[in-house]
Structures are given as structure tokens and as C-alpha cells.
C-alpha atoms as a PDB file:
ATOM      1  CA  UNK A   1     -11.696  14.563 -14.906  1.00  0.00           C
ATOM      2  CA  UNK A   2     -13.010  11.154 -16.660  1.00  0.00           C
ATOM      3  CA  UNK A   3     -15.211  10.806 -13.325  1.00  0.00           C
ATOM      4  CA  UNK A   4     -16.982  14.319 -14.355  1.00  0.00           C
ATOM      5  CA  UNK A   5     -15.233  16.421 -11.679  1.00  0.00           C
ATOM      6  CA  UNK A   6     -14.556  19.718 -13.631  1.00  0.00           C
ATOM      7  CA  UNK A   7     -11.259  20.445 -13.048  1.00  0.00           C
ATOM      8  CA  UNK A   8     -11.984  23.632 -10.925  1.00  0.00           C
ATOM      9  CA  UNK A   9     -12.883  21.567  -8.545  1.00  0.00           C
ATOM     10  CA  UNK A  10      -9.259  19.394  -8.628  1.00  0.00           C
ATOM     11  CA  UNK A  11      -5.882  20.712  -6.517  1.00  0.00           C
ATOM     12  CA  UNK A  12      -2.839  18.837  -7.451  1.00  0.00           C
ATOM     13  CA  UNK A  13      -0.632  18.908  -4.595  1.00  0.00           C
ATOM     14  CA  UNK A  14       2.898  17.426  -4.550  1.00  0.00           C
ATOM     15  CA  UNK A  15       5.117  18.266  -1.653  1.00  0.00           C
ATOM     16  CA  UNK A  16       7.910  15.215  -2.599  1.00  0.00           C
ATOM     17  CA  UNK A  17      11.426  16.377  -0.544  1.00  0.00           C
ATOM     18  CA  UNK A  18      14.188  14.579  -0.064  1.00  0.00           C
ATOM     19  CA  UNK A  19      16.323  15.876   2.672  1.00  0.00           C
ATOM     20  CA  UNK A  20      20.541  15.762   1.831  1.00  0.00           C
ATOM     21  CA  UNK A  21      21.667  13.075   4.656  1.00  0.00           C
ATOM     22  CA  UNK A  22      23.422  15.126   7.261  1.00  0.00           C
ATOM     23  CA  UNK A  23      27.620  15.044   7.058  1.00  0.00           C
ATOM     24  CA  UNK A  24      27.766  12.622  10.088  1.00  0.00           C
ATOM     25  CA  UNK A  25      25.744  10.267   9.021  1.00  0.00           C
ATOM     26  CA  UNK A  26      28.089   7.202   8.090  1.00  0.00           C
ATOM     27  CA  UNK A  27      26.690   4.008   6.510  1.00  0.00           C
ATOM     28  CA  UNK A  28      26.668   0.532   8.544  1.00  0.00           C
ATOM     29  CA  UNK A  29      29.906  -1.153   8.386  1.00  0.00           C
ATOM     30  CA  UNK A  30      28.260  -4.100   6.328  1.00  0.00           C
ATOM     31  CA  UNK A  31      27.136  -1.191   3.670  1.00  0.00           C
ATOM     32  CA  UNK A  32      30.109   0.526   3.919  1.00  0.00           C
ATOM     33  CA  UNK A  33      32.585  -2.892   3.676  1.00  0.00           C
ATOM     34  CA  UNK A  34      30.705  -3.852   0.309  1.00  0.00           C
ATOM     35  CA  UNK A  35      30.870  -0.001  -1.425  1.00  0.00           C
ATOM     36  CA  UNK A  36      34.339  -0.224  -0.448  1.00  0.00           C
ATOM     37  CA  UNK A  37      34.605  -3.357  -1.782  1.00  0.00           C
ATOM     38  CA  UNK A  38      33.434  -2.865  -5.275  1.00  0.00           C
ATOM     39  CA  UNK A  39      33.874   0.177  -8.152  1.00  0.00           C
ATOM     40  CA  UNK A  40      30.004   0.357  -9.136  1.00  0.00           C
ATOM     41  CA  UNK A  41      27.088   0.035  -6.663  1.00  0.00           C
ATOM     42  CA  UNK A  42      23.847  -0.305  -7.905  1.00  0.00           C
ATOM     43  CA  UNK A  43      21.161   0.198  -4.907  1.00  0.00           C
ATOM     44  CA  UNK A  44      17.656  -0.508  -5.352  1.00  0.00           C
ATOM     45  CA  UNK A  45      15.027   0.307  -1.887  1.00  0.00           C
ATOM     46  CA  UNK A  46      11.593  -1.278  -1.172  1.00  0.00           C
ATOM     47  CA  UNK A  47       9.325  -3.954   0.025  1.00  0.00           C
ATOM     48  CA  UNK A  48      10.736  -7.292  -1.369  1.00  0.00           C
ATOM     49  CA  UNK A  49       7.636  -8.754  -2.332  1.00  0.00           C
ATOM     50  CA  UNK A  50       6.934 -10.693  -5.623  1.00  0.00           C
ATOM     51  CA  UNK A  51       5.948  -8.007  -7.376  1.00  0.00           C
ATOM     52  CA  UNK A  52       9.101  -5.490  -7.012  1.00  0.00           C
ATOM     53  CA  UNK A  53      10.720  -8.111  -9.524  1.00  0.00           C
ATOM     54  CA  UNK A  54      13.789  -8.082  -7.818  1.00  0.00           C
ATOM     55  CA  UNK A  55      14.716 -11.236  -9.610  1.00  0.00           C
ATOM     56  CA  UNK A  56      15.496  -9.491 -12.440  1.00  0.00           C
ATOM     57  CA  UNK A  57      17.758  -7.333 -11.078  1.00  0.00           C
ATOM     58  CA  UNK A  58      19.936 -10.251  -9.429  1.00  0.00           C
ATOM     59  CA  UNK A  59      19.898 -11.707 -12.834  1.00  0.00           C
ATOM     60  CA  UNK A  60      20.970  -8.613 -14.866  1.00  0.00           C
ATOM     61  CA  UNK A  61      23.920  -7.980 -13.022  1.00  0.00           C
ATOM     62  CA  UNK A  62      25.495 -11.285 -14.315  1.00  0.00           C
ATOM     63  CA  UNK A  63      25.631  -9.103 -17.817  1.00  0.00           C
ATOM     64  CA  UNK A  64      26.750  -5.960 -15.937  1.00  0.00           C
ATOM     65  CA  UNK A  65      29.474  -7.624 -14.482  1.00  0.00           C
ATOM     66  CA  UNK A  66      30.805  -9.369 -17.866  1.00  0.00           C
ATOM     67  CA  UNK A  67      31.686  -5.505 -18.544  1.00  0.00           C
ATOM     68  CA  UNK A  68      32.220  -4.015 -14.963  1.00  0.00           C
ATOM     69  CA  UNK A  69      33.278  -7.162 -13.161  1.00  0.00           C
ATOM     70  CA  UNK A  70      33.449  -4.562 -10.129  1.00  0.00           C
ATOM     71  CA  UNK A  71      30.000  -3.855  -9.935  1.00  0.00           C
ATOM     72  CA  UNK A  72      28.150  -4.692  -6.987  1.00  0.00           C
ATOM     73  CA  UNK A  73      24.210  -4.594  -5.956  1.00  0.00           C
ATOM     74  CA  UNK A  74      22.639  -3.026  -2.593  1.00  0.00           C
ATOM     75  CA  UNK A  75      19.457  -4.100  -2.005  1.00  0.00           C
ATOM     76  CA  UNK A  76      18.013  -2.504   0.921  1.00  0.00           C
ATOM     77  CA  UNK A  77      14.218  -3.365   2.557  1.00  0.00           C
ATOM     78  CA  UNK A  78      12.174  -6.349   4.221  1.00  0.00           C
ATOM     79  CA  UNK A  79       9.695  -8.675   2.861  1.00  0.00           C
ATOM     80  CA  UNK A  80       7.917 -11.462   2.346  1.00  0.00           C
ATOM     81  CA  UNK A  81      10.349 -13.190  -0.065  1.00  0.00           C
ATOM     82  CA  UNK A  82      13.207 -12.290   1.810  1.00  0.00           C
ATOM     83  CA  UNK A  83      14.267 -16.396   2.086  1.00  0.00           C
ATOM     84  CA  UNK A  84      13.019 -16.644  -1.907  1.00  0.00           C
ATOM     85  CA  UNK A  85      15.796 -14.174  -2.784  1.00  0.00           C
ATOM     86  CA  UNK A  86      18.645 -15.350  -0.316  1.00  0.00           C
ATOM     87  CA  UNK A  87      18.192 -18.984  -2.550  1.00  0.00           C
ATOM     88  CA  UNK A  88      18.239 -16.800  -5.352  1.00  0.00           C
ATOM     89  CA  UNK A  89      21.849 -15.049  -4.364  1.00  0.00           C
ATOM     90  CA  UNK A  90      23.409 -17.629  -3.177  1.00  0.00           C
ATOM     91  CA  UNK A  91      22.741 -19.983  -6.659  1.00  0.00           C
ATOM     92  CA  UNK A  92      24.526 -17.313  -8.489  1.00  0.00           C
ATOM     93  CA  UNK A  93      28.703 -17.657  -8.661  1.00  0.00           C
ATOM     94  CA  UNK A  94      28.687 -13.862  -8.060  1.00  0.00           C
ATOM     95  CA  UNK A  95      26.375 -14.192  -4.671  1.00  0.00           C
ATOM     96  CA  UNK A  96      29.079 -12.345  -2.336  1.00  0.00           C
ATOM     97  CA  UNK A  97      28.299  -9.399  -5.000  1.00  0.00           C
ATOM     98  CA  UNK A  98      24.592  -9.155  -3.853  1.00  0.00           C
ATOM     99  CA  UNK A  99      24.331  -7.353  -0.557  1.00  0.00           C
ATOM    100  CA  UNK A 100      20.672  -7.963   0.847  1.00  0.00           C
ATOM    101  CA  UNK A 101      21.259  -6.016   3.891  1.00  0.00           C
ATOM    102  CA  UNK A 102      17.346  -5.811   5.394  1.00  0.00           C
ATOM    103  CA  UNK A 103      16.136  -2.667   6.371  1.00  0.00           C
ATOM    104  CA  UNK A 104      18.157  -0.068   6.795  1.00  0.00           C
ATOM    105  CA  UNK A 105      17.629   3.477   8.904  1.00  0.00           C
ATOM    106  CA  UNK A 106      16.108   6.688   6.500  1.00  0.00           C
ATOM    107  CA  UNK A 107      19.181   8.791   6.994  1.00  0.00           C
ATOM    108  CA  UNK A 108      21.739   5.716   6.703  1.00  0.00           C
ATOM    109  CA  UNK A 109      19.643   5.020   3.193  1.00  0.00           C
ATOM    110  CA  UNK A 110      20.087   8.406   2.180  1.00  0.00           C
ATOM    111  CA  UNK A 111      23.189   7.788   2.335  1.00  0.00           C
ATOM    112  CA  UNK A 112      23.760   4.715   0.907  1.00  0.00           C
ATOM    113  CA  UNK A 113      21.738   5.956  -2.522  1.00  0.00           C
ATOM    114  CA  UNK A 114      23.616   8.836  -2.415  1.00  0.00           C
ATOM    115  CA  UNK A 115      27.043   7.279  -3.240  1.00  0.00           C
ATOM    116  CA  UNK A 116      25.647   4.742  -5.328  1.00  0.00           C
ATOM    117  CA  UNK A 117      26.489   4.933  -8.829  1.00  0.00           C
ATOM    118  CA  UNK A 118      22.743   4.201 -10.037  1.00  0.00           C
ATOM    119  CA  UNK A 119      19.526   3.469  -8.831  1.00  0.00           C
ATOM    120  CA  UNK A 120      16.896   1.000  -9.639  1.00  0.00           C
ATOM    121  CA  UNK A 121      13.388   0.480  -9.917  1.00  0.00           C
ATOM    122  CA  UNK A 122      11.776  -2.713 -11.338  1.00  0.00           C
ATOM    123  CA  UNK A 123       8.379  -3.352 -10.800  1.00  0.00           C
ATOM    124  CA  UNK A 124       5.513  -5.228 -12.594  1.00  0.00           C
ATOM    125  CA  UNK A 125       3.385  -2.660 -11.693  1.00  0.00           C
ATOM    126  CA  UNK A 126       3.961   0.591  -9.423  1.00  0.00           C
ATOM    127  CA  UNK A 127       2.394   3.686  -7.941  1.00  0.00           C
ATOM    128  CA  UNK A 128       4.966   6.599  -7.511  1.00  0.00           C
ATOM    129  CA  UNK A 129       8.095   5.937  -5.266  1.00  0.00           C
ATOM    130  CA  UNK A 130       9.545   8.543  -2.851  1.00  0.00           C
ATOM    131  CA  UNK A 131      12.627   6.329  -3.722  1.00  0.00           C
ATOM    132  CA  UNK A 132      12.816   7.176  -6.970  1.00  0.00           C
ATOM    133  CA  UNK A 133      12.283  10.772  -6.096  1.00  0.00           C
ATOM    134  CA  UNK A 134      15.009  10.982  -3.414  1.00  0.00           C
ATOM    135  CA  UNK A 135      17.582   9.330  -5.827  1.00  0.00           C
ATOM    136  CA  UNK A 136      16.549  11.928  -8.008  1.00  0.00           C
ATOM    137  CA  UNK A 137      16.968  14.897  -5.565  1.00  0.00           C
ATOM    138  CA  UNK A 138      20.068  13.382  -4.760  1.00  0.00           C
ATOM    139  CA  UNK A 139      21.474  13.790  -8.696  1.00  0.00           C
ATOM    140  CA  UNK A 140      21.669   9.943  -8.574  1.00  0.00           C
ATOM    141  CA  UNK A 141      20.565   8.130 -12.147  1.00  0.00           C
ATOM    142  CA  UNK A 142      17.513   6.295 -12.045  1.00  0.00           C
ATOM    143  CA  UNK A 143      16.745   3.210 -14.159  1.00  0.00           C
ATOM    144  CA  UNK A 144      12.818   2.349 -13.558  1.00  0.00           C
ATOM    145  CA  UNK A 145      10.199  -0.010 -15.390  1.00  0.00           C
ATOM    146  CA  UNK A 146       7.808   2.077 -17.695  1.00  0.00           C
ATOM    147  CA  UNK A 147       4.777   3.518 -15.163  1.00  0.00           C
ATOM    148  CA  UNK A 148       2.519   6.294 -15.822  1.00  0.00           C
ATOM    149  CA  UNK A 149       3.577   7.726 -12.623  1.00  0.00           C
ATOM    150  CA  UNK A 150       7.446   8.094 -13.313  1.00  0.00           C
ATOM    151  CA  UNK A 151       8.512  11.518 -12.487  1.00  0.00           C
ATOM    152  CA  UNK A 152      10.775  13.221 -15.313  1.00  0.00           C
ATOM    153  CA  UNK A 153      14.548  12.235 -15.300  1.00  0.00           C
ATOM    154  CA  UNK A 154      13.889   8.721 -14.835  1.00  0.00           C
ATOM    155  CA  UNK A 155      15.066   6.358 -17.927  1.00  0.00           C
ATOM    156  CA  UNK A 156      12.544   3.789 -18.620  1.00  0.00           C
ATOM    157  CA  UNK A 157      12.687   0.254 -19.399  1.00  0.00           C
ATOM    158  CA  UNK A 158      10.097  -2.258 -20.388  1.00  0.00           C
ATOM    159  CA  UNK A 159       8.425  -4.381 -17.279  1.00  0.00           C
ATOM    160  CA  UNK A 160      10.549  -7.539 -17.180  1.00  0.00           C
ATOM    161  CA  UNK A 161      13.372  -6.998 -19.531  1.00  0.00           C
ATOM    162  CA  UNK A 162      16.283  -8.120 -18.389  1.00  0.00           C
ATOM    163  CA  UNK A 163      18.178  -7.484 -21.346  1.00  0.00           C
ATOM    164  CA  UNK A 164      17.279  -4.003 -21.382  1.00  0.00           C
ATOM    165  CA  UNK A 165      17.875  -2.998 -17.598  1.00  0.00           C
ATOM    166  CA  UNK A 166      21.093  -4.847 -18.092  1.00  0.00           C
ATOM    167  CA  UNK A 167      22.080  -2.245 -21.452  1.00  0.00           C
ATOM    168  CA  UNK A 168      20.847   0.682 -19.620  1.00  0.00           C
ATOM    169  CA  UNK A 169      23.009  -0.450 -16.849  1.00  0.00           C
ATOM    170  CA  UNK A 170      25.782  -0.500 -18.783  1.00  0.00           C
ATOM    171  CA  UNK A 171      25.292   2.755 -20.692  1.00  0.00           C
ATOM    172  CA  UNK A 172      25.235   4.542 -17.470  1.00  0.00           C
ATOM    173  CA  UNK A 173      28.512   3.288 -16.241  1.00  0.00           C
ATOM    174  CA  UNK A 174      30.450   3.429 -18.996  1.00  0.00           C
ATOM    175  CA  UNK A 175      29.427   7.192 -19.493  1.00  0.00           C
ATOM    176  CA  UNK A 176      27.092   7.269 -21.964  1.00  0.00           C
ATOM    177  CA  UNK A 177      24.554   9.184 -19.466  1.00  0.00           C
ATOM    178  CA  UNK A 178      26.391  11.462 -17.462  1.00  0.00           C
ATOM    179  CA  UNK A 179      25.732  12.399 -14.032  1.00  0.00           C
ATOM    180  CA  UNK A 180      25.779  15.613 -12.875  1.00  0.00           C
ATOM    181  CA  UNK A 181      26.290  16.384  -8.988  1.00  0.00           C
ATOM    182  CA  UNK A 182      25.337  20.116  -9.591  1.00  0.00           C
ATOM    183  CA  UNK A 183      21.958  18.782 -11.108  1.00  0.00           C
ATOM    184  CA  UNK A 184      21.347  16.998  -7.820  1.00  0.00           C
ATOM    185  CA  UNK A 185      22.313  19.971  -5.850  1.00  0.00           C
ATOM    186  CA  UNK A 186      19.738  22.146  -7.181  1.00  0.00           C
ATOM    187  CA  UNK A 187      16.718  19.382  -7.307  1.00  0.00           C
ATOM    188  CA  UNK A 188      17.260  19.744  -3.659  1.00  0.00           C
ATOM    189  CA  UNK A 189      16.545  23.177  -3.096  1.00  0.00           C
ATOM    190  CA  UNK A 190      13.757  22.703  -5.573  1.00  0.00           C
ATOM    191  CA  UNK A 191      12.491  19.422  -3.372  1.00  0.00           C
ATOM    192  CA  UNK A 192      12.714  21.397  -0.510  1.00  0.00           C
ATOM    193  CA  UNK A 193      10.886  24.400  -1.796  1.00  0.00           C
ATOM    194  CA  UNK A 194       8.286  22.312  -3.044  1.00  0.00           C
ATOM    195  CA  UNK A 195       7.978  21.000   0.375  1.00  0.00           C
ATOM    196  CA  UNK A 196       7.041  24.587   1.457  1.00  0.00           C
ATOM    197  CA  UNK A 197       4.922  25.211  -1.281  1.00  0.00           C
ATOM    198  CA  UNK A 198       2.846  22.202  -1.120  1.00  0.00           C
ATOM    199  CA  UNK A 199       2.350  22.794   2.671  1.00  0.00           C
ATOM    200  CA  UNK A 200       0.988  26.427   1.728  1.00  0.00           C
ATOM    201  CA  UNK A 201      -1.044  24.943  -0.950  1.00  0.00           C
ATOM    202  CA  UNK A 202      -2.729  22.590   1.660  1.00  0.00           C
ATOM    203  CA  UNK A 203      -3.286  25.246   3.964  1.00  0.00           C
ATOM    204  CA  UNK A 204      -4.948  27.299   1.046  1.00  0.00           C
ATOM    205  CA  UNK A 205      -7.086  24.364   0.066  1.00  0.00           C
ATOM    206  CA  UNK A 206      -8.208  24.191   3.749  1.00  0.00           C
ATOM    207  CA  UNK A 207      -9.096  27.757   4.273  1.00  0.00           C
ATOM    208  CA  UNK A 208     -11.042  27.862   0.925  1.00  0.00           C
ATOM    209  CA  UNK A 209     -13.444  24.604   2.262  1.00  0.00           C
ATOM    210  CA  UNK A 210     -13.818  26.327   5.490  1.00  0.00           C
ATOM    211  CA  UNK A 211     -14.894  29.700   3.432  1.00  0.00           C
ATOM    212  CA  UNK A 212     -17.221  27.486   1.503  1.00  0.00           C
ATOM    213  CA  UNK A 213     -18.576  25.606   4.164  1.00  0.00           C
ATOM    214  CA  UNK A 214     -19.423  29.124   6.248  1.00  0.00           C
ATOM    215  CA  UNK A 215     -21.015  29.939   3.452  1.00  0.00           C
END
């Protein structure tokens, strides 16, 4: 619209879905060991590149665990600062409570965010994240660094507050924000009727350029 495109011009399309991970799917025993192994996951999925600030996450769970001193954090991806963040865990006396598990398969990540008890985002800067979405489908909590492109339902922090991720962290699992599995149940029918309709929108959009270009 800024760019002078009137807005009869514009289709917004948005077909996000987030398939439920099928019943047999079971995590990797190295996943599964370390949700077994602690009361609170936190899971957080992407690139691990500088700026996914996934420093600050390994640091805020120091102040997590001084009130859940079972909490536990999954990060799952590959990356450029993969060594950067190993040095990281390991100088911290709660390093065995840091899973950096590498990439892990779709379905098996489903999974894995869908028993987690939150999930993060924290970027420096970020365009929208099917992540985020699928937590969200999944009626898991998402805590995410302020973006203009944060879909509704996600609870915002400032970029690069420690402090605050850590206090959100906390509010969440002490049950100050409630989840609700019945929530999650029903944003995935919506996701996956959205998947239809956003398919029938393309299609739509196609036919009417074809129309135009006949004409």
C-alpha cells in the first residue's frame, strides 16, 4: 500500500498448518531420556546462527531454575555457531540441563514441542516462524521477542532481555498463564482449514490472472 499498489490489487494469502504428529511417532531416545529426566522442558527450533540469540536463552534458564530447579532446555536445529554454543553449555554448572540435540526429523519435532511445557523464540530480528505457528496449533505457550510479524497468542518480550524472558518463563510455569489443550485442539482444525482455504484462494488468484490476461 505505501508502494502505491491500491489495495484491490493485493491478496493476502496465509495457508500456515501444522499437522498433529501421528500417535506412533515417538521422540529419539536422547529427547525422550532428557523430558523424562526433567519436570519443565522448554524447546526452542531454528537455525543456530548469531542472530537467533540463543545465548540468552542458555543464560535465562539459570533464573528459571533458581525457581523450577527441574526445568530443562531442548534446543533443536543446526548452525553455524553450533561449537560457539557447546562452549557456552558446557561453562554453565547446569550444562547437562541444556540438550542441543542437532537437527531433528519434522514429525519427531512435532513431537518434541508438543510435550514441551513452553516454547521459545528469541531473535534480534525475525520474519514469521512456522515454529511459532506450529507450537501454537499445538496449544503450546509461546514466549517470542517483540516482531511485527508475531501471530496473535504469542507473549512478547523485548529483543535481548534476559530478565524478562526469564519472568515470563516463570509466570508460565508456575500457572500464571494457563494452558489450555482444548485451545490447541481447535487451532488445529482451524490450521488445517486454513490450509484448504488458502490453497482455494491461490487457485482463485490464478484463474482471475488468466481471465485478465485473455482479456
Amino acid at each position: 500500500g505505501r508502494y502505491g499498489v491500491p489495495a484491490s490489487r493485493v491478496r493476502l494469502i496465509c495457508p500456515h498448518a501444522a499437522a498433529e504428529p501421528p500417535p506412533d511417532v515417538e521422540l529419539p531416545r536422547v529427547l525422550r531420556e532428557f523430558f523424562d529426566a526433567h519436570e519443565q522442558v522448554l524447546t526452542t527450533v531454528g537455525l543456530l546462527e548469531e542472530h537467533y540469540d540463543l545465548a540468552l536463552q542458555i543464560d535465562a534458564l539459570a533464573r528459571v531454575r533458581e525457581r523450577f530447579p527441574g526445568a530443562g532446555l531442548v534446543i533443536i536445529g543446526s548452525g553455524s555457531i553450533e561449537g560457539e554454543l557447546r562452549r557456552l553449555i558446557e561453562s554453565k554448572p547446569y550444562a547437562r540441563n541444556v540438550l542441543l540435540c542437532g537437527d531433528v526429523e519434522h514429525a519427531e519435532t512435532l513431537r518434541a514441542i508438543s510435550e514441551s511445557d513452553l516454547f521459545l523464540r528469541t531473535t534480534f530480528y525475525d520474519g514469521d516462524s512456522i515454529s511459532v505457528r506450529e507450537a501454537l496449533h499445538l496449544g503450546v505457550p509461546v514466549i517470542a521477542t517483540r516482531t511485527e510479524l508475531r501471530p496473535e497468542g504469542v507473549q512478547l518480550i523485548p529483543v535481548g532481555d534476559g530478565a524478562a524472558l526469564a519472568e515470563a518463563v516463570n509466570a508460565h510455569l508456575s500457572g500464571g498463564v494457563e494452558r489450555d489443550a482444548r485451545e490447541g485442539a481447535g487451532a488445529r482444525g482451524a490450521a488445517s482449514a486454513g490450509a484448504d482455504e488458502g490453497v482455494a484462494a491461490v487457485l482463485e488468484l490464478y484463474e482471475e490472472l488468466l481471465g485478465e490476461g485473455r482479456g
